[in-house]
C-alpha atoms as a PDB file:
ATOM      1  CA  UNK A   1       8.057  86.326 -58.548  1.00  0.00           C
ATOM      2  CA  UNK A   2       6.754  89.566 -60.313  1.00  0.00           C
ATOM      3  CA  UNK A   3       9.927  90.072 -61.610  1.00  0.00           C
ATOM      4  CA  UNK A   4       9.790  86.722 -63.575  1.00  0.00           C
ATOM      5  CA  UNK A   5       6.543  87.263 -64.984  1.00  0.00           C
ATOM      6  CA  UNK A   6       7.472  90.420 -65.999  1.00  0.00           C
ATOM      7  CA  UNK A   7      10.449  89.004 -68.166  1.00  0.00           C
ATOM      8  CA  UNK A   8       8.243  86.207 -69.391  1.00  0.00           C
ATOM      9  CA  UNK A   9       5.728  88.692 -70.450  1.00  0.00           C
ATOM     10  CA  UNK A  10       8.256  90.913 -72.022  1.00  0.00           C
ATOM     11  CA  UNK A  11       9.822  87.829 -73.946  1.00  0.00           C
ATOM     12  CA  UNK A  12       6.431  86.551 -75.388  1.00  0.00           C
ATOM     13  CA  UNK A  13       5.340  90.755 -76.636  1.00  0.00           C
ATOM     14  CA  UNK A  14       9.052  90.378 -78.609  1.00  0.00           C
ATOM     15  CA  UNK A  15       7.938  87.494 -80.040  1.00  0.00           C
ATOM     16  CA  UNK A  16       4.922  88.110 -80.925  1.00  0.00           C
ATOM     17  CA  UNK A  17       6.550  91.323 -83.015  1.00  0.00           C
ATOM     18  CA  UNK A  18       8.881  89.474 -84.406  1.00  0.00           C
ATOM     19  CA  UNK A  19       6.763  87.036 -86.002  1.00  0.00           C
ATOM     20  CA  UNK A  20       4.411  89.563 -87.169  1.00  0.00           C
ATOM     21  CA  UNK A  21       7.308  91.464 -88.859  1.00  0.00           C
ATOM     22  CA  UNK A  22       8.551  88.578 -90.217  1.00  0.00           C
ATOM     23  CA  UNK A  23       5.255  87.235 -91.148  1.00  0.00           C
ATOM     24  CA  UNK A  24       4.811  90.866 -93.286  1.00  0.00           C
ATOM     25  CA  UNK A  25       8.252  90.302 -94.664  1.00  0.00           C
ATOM     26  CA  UNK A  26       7.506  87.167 -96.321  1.00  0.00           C
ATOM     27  CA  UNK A  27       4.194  87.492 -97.612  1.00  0.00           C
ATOM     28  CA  UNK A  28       3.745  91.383 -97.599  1.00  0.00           C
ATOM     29  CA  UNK A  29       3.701  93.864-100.558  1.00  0.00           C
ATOM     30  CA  UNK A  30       6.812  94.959 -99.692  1.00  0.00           C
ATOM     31  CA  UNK A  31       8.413  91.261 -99.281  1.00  0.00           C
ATOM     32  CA  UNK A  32      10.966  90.338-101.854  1.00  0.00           C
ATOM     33  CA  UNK A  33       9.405  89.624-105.315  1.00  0.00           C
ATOM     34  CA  UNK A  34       5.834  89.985-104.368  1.00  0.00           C
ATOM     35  CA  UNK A  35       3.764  90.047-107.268  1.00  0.00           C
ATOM     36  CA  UNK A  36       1.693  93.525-107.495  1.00  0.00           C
ATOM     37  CA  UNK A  37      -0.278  92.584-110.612  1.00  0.00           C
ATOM     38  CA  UNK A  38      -1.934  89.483-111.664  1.00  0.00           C
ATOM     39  CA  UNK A  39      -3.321  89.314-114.999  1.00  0.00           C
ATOM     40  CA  UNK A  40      -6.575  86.688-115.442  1.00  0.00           C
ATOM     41  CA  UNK A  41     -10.234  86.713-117.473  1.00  0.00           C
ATOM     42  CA  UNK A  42     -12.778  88.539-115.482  1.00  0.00           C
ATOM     43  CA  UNK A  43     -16.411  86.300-114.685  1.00  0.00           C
ATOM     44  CA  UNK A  44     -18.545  85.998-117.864  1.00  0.00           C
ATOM     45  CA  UNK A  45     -21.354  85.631-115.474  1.00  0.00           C
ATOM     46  CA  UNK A  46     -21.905  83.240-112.420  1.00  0.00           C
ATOM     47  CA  UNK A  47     -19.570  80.392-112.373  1.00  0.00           C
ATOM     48  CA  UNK A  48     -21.237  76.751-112.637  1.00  0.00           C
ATOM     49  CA  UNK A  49     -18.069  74.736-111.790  1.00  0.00           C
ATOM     50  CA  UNK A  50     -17.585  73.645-108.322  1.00  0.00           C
ATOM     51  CA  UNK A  51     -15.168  74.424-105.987  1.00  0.00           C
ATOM     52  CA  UNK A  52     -12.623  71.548-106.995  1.00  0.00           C
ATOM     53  CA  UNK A  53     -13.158  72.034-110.813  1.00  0.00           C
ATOM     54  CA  UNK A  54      -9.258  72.651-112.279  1.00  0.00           C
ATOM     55  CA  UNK A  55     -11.065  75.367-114.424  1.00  0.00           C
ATOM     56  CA  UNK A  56     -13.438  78.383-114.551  1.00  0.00           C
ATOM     57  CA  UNK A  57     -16.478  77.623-116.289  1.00  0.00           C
ATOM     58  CA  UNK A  58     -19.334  79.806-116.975  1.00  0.00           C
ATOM     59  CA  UNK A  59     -22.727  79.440-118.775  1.00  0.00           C
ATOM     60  CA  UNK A  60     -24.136  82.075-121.250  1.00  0.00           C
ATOM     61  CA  UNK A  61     -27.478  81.951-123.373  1.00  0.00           C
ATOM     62  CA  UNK A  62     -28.372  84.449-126.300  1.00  0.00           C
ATOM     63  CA  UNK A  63     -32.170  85.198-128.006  1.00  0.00           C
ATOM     64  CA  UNK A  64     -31.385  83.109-131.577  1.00  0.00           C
ATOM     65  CA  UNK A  65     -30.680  86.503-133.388  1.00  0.00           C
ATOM     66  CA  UNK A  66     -27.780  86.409-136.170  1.00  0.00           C
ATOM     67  CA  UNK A  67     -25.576  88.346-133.938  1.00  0.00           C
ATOM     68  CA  UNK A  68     -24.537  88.918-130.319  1.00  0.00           C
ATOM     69  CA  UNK A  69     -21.415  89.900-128.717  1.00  0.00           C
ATOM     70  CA  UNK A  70     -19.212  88.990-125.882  1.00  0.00           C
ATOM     71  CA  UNK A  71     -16.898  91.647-123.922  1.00  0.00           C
ATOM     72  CA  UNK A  72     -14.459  89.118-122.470  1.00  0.00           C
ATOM     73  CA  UNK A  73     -12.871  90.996-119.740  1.00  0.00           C
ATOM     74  CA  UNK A  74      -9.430  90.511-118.933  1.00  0.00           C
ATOM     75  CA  UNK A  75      -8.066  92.060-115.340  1.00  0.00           C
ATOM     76  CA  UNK A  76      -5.003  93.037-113.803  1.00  0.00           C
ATOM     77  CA  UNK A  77      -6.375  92.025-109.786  1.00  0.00           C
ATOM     78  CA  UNK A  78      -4.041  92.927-106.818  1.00  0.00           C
ATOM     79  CA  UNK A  79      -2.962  95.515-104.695  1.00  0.00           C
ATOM     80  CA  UNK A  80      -3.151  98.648-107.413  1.00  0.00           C
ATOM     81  CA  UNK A  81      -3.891  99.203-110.995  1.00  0.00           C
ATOM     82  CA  UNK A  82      -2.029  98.590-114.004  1.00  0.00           C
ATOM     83  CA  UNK A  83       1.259 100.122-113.115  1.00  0.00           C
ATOM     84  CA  UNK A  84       1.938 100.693-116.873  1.00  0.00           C
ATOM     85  CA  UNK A  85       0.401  99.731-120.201  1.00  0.00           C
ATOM     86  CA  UNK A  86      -0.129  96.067-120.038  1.00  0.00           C
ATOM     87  CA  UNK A  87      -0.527  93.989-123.266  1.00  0.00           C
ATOM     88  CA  UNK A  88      -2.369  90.886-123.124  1.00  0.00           C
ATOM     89  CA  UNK A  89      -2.339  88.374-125.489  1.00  0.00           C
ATOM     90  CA  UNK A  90      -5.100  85.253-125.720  1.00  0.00           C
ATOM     91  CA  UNK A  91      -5.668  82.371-127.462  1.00  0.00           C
ATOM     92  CA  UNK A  92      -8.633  80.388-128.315  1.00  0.00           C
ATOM     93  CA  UNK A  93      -7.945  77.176-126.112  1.00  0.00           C
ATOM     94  CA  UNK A  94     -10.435  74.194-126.987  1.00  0.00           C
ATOM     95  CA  UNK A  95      -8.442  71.293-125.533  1.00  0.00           C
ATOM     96  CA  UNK A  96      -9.512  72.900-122.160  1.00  0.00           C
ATOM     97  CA  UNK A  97     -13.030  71.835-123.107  1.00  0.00           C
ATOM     98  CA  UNK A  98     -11.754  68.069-123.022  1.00  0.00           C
ATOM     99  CA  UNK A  99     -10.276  68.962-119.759  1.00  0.00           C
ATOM    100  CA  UNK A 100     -13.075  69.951-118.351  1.00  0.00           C
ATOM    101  CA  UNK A 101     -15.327  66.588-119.441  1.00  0.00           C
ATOM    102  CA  UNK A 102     -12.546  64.619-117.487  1.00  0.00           C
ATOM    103  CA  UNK A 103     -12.976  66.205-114.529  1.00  0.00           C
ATOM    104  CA  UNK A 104     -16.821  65.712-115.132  1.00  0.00           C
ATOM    105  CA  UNK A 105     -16.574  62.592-116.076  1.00  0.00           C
ATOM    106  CA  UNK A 106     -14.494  61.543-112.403  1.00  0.00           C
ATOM    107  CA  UNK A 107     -18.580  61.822-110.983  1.00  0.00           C
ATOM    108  CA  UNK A 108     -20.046  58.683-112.010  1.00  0.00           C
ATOM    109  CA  UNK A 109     -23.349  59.960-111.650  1.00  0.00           C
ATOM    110  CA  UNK A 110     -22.430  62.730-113.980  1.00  0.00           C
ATOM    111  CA  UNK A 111     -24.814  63.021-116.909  1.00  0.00           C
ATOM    112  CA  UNK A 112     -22.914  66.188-119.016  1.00  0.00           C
ATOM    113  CA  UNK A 113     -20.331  66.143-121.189  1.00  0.00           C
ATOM    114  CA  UNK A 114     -19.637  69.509-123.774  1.00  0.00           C
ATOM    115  CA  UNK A 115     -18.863  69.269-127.059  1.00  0.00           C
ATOM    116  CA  UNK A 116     -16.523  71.906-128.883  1.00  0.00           C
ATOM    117  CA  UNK A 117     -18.637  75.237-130.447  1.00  0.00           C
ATOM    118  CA  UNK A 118     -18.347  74.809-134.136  1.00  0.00           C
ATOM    119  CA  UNK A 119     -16.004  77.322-135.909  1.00  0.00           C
ATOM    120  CA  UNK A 120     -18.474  79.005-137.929  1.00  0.00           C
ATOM    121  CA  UNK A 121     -20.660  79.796-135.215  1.00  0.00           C
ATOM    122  CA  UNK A 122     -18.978  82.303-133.606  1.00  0.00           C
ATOM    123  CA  UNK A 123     -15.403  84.726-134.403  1.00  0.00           C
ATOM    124  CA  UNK A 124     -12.434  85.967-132.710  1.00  0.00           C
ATOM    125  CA  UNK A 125     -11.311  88.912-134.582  1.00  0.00           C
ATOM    126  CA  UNK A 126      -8.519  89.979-132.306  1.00  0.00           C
ATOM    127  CA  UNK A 127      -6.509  88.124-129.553  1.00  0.00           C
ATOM    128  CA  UNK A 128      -4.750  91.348-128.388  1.00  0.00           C
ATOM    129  CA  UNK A 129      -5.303  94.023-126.091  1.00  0.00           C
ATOM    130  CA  UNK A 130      -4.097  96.609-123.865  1.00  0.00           C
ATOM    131  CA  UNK A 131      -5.231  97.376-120.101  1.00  0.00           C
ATOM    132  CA  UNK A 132      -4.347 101.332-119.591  1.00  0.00           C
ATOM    133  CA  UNK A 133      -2.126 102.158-116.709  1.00  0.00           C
ATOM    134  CA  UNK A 134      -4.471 103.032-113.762  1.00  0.00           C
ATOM    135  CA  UNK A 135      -7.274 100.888-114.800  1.00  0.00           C
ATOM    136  CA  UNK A 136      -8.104  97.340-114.367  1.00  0.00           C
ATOM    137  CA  UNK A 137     -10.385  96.181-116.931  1.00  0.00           C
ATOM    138  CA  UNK A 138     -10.518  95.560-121.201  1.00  0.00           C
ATOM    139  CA  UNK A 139     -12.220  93.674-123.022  1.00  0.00           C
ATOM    140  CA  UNK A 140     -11.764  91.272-126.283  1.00  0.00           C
ATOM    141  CA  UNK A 141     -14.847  91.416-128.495  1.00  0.00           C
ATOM    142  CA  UNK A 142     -16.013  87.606-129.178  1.00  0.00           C
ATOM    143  CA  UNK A 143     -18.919  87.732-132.290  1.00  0.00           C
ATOM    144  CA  UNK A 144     -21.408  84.972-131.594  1.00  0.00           C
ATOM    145  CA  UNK A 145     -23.888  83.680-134.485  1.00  0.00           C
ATOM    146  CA  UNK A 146     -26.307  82.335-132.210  1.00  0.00           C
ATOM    147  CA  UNK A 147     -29.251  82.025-135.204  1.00  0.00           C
ATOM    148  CA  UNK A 148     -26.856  79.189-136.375  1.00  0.00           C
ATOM    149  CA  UNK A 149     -27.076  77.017-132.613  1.00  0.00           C
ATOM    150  CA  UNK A 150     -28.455  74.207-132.718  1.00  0.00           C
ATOM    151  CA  UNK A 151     -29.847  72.299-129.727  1.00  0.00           C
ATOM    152  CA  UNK A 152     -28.371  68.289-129.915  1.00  0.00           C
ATOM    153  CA  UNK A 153     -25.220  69.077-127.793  1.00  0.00           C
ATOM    154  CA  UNK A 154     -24.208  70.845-124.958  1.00  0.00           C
ATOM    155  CA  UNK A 155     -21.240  73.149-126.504  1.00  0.00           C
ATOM    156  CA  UNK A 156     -18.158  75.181-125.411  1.00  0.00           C
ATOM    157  CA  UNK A 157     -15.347  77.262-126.196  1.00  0.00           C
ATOM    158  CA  UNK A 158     -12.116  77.874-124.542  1.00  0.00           C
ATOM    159  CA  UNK A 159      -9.592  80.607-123.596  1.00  0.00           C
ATOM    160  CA  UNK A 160      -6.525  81.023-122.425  1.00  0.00           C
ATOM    161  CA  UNK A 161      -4.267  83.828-121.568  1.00  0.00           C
ATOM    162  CA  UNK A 162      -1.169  83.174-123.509  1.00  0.00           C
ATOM    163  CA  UNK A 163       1.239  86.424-121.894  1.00  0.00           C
ATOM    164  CA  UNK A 164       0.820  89.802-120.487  1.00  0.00           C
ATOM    165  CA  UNK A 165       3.296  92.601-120.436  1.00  0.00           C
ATOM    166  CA  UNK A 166       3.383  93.133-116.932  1.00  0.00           C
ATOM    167  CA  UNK A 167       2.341  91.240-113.783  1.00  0.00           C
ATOM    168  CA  UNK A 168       2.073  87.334-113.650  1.00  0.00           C
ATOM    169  CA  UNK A 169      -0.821  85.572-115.624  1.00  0.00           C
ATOM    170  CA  UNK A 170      -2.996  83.880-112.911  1.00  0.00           C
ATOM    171  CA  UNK A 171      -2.614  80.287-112.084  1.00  0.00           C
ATOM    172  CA  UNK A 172      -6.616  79.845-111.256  1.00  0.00           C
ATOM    173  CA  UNK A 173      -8.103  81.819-113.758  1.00  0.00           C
ATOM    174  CA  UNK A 174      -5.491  82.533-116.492  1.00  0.00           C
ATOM    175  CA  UNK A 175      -7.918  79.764-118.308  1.00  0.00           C
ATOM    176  CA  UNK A 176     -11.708  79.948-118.842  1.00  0.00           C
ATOM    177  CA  UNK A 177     -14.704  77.359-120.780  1.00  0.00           C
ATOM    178  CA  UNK A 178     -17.651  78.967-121.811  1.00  0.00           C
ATOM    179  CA  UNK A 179     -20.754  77.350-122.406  1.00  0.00           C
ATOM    180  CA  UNK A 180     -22.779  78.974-124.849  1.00  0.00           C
ATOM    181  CA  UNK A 181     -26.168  77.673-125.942  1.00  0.00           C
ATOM    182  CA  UNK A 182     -29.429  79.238-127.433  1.00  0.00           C
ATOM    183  CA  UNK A 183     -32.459  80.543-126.378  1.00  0.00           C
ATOM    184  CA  UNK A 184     -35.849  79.177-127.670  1.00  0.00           C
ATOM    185  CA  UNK A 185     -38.742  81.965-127.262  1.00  0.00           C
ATOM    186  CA  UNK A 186     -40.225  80.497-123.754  1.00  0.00           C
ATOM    187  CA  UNK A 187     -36.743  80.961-122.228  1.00  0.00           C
ATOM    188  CA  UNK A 188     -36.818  83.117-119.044  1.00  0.00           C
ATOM    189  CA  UNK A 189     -37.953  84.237-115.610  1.00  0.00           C
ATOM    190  CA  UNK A 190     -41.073  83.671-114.645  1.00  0.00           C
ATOM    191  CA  UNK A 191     -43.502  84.976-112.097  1.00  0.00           C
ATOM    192  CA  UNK A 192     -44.849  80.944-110.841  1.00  0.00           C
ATOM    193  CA  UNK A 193     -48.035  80.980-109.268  1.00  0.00           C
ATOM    194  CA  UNK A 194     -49.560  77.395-108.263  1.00  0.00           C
ATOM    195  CA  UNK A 195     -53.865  77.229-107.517  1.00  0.00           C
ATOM    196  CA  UNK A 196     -54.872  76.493-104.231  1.00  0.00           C
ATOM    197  CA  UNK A 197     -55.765  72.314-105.637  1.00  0.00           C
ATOM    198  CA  UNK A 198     -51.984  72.122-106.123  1.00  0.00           C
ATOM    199  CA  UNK A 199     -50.450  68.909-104.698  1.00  0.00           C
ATOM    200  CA  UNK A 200     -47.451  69.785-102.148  1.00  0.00           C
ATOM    201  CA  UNK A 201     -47.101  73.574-102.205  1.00  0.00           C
ATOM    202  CA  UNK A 202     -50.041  74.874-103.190  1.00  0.00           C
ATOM    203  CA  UNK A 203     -50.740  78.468-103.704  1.00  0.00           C
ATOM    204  CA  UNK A 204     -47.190  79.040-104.457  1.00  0.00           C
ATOM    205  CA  UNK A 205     -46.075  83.046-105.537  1.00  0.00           C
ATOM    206  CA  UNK A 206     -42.301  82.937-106.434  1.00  0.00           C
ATOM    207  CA  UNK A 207     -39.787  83.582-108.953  1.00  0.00           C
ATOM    208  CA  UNK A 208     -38.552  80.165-111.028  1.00  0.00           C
ATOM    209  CA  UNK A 209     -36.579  79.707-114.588  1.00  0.00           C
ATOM    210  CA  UNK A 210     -37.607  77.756-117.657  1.00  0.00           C
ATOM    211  CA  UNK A 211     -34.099  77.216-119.208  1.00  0.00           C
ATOM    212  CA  UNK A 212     -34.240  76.058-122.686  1.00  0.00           C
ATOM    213  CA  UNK A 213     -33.145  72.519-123.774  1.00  0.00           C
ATOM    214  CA  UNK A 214     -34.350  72.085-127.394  1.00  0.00           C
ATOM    215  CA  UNK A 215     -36.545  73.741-129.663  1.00  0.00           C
ATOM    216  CA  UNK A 216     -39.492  74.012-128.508  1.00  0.00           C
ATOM    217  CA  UNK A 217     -38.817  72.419-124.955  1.00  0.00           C
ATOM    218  CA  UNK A 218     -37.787  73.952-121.236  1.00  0.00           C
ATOM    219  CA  UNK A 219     -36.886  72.919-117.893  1.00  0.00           C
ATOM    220  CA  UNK A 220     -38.038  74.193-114.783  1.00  0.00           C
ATOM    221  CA  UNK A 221     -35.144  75.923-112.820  1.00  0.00           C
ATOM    222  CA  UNK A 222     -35.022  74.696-109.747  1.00  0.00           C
ATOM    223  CA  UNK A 223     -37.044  72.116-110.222  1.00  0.00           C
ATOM    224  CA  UNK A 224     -40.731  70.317-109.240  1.00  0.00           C
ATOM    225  CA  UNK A 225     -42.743  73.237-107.993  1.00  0.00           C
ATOM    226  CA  UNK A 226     -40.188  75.175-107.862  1.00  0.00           C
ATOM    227  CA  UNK A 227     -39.307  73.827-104.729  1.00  0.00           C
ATOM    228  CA  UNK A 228     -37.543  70.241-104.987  1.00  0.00           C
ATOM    229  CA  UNK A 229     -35.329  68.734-107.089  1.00  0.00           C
ATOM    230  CA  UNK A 230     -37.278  66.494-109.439  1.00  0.00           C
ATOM    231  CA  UNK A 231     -36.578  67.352-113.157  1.00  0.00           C
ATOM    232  CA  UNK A 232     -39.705  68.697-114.760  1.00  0.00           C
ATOM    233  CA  UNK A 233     -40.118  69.611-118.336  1.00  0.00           C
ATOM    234  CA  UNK A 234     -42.566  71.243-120.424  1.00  0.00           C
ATOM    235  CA  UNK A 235     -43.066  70.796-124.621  1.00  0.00           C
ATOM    236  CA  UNK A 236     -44.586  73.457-126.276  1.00  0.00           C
ATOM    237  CA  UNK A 237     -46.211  72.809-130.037  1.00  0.00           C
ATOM    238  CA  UNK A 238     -45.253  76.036-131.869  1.00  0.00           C
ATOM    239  CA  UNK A 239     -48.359  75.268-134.306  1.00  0.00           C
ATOM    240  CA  UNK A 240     -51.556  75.033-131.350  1.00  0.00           C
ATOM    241  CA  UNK A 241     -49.482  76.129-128.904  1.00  0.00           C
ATOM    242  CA  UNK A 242     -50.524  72.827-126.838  1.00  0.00           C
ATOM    243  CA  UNK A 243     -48.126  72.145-124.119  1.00  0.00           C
ATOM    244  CA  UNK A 244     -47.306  68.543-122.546  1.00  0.00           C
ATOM    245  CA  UNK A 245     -45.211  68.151-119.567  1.00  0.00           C
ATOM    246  CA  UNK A 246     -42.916  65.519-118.604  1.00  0.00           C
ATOM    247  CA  UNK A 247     -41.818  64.643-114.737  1.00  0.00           C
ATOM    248  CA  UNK A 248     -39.348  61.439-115.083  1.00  0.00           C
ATOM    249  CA  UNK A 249     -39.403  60.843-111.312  1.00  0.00           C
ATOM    250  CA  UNK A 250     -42.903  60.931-110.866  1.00  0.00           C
ATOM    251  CA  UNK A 251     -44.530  60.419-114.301  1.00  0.00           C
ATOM    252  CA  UNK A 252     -47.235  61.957-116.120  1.00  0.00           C
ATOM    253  CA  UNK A 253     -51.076  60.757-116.090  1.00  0.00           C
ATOM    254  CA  UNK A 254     -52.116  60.286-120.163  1.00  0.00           C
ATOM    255  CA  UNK A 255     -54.243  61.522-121.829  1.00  0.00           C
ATOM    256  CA  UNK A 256     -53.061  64.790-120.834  1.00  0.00           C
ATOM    257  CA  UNK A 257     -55.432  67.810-120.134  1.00  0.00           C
ATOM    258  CA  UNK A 258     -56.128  69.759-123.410  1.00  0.00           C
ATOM    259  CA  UNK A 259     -56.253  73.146-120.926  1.00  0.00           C
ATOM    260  CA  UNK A 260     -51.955  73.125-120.953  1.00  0.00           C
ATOM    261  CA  UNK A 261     -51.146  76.062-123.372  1.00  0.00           C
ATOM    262  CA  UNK A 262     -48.901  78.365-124.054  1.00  0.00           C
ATOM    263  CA  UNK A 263     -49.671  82.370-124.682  1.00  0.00           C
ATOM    264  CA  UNK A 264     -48.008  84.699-126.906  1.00  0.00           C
ATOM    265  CA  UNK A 265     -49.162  87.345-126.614  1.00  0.00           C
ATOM    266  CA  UNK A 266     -48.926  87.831-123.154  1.00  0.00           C
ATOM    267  CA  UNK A 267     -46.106  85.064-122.990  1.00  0.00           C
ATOM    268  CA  UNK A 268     -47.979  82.981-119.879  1.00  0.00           C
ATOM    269  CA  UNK A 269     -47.775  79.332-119.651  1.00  0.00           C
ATOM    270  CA  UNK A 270     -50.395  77.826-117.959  1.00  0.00           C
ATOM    271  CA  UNK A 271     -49.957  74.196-117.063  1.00  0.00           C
ATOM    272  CA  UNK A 272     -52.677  71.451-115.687  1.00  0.00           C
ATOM    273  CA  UNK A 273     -51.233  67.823-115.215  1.00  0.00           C
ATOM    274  CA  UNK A 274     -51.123  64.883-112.412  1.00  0.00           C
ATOM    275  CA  UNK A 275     -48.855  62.338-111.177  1.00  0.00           C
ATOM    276  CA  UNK A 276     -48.836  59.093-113.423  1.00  0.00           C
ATOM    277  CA  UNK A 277     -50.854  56.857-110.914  1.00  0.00           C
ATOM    278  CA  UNK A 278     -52.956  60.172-110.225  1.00  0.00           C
ATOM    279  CA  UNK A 279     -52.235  60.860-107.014  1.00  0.00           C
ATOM    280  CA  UNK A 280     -50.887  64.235-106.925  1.00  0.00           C
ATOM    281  CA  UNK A 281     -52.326  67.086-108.990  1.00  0.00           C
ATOM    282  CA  UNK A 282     -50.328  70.153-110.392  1.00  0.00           C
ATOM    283  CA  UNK A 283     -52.086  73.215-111.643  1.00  0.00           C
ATOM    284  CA  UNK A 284     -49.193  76.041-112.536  1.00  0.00           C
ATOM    285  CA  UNK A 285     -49.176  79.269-114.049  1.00  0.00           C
ATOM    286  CA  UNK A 286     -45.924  80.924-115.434  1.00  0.00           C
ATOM    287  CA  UNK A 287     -46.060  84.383-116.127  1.00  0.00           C
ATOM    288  CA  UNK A 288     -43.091  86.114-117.817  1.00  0.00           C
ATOM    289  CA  UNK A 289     -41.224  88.873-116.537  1.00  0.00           C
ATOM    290  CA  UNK A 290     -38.151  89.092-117.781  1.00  0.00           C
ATOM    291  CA  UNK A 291     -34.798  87.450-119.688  1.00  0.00           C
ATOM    292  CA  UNK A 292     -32.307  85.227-117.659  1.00  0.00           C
END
């Protein structure tokens, strides 16, 4: 009987190697034609496409100044370096924009859809570059003009990586949509304080967004109180610096209260307002701290 188990035991160790030496055979970097270098764009900055989106899409917003300048990085990802010089070669790719709207547009509750950056708001000036051997990283130089933005679309550009030298051009993220958009000046992070007669979370101390959508209008990132999901927006008039606030989900009480305005010189919002049939009341105070 010990004899038996000994064999099966001996059997099921051989097997066991086996497997795992053919296992590192076929998908190992020493396996036949395994791939040491892939070539794709490096992240722009936090990805907002979801986990089924067919592309990589990022979101960028610039102070409206007549310049400012993308590094696009391009990568060689994988188990080493650049094994030699590797020339890359991009090319501005809007049709990828109109892929991107279909997948968007598969979500019937989907509200977005990007339209394609006009030309003369922003300039390639090279398509071309070279990753070093031993490194991993350049970058292609893309000029944005965002004093020329306007604020009646949601826009986007395109890339894609047309060849590389060496290595294989990545499959996921050999194609990238950027959308680029401006910043009005009460863009930002805020310190968010709420008073103590706040409706819901009062006496609130956190860290919130107001992410521009027009001119002279923001939306509170991540939401109502900076707590739920509820869309909130605020309107600032750049001539009294009045500010009125609009909550679709909940409405606003009219006339609102004079005290809403906007600082600045010490750029502080401060925000009084209640719920359209009055029953909840919001008193909010937005303190800037820094860019987003």
């Amino acid at each position: 009987m010990k004899n038996i188990i000994k064999t099966i035991l001996a059997a099921a160790i051989l097997l066991n190697t086996t497997s795992c030496l053919k296992d590192d055979e076929l998908i190992g970097p020493d396996a036949p034609g395994a791939i040491t270098n892939i070539v794709e764009f490096g992240n722009v900055s936090t990805p907002i496409s979801g986990v089924t989106s067919p592309l990589p899409v990022y979101s960028l917003a610039y102070d409206i100044v007549p310049s400012a300048t993308l590094d696009l990085p391009i990568k060689v990802v994988g188990a080493e370096a650049a094994t030699s010089d590797t020339k890359v070669v991009i090319e501005l790719n809007n049709a990828l924009v109109g892929r991107y709207n279909d997948y968007l547009n598969e979500d019937p509750e989907n509200e977005i859809e990007y339209a394609v950056l006009p030309s003369e708001r922003y300039a390639v000036t090279t398509t071309e570059v070279t990753i070093k051997k031993g490194e991993r990283v350049a970058t292609i130089p893309v000029q944005f003009k965002p004093s020329l933005f306007t604020f009646d679309k949601d826009y986007a550009i395109g890339f894609t990586i047309k060849s590389a030298s060496n290595g294989e051009v990545s499959g996921n993220f050999g194609n990238i949509v950027i959308n680029v958009a401006a910043k009005n000046p009460y863009d930002g992070t805020y310190n968010y304080r709420t008073s103590a007669n706040t409706s819901l979370v009062p006496n609130a101390n956190k860290t919130v967004q107001l992410v521009t959508v027009g001119p002279n209008r923001v939306k509170l990132s991540p939401g109502l109180l900076g707590t739920y999901s509820n869309e909130v927006y605020y309107n600032v008039d750049p001539t009294t610096n009045m500010v009125t606030v609009e909550c679709p989900s909940l409405g606003v009480q009219t006339p609102q209260d004079t005290r809403s305005k906007w600082d600045p010189a010490t750029k502080t919002l401060k925000v009084y307002w209640k719920q359209g049939n009055g029953g909840r009341t919001f008193e909010e105070t937005f303190t800037y701290t820094g860019s987003r």
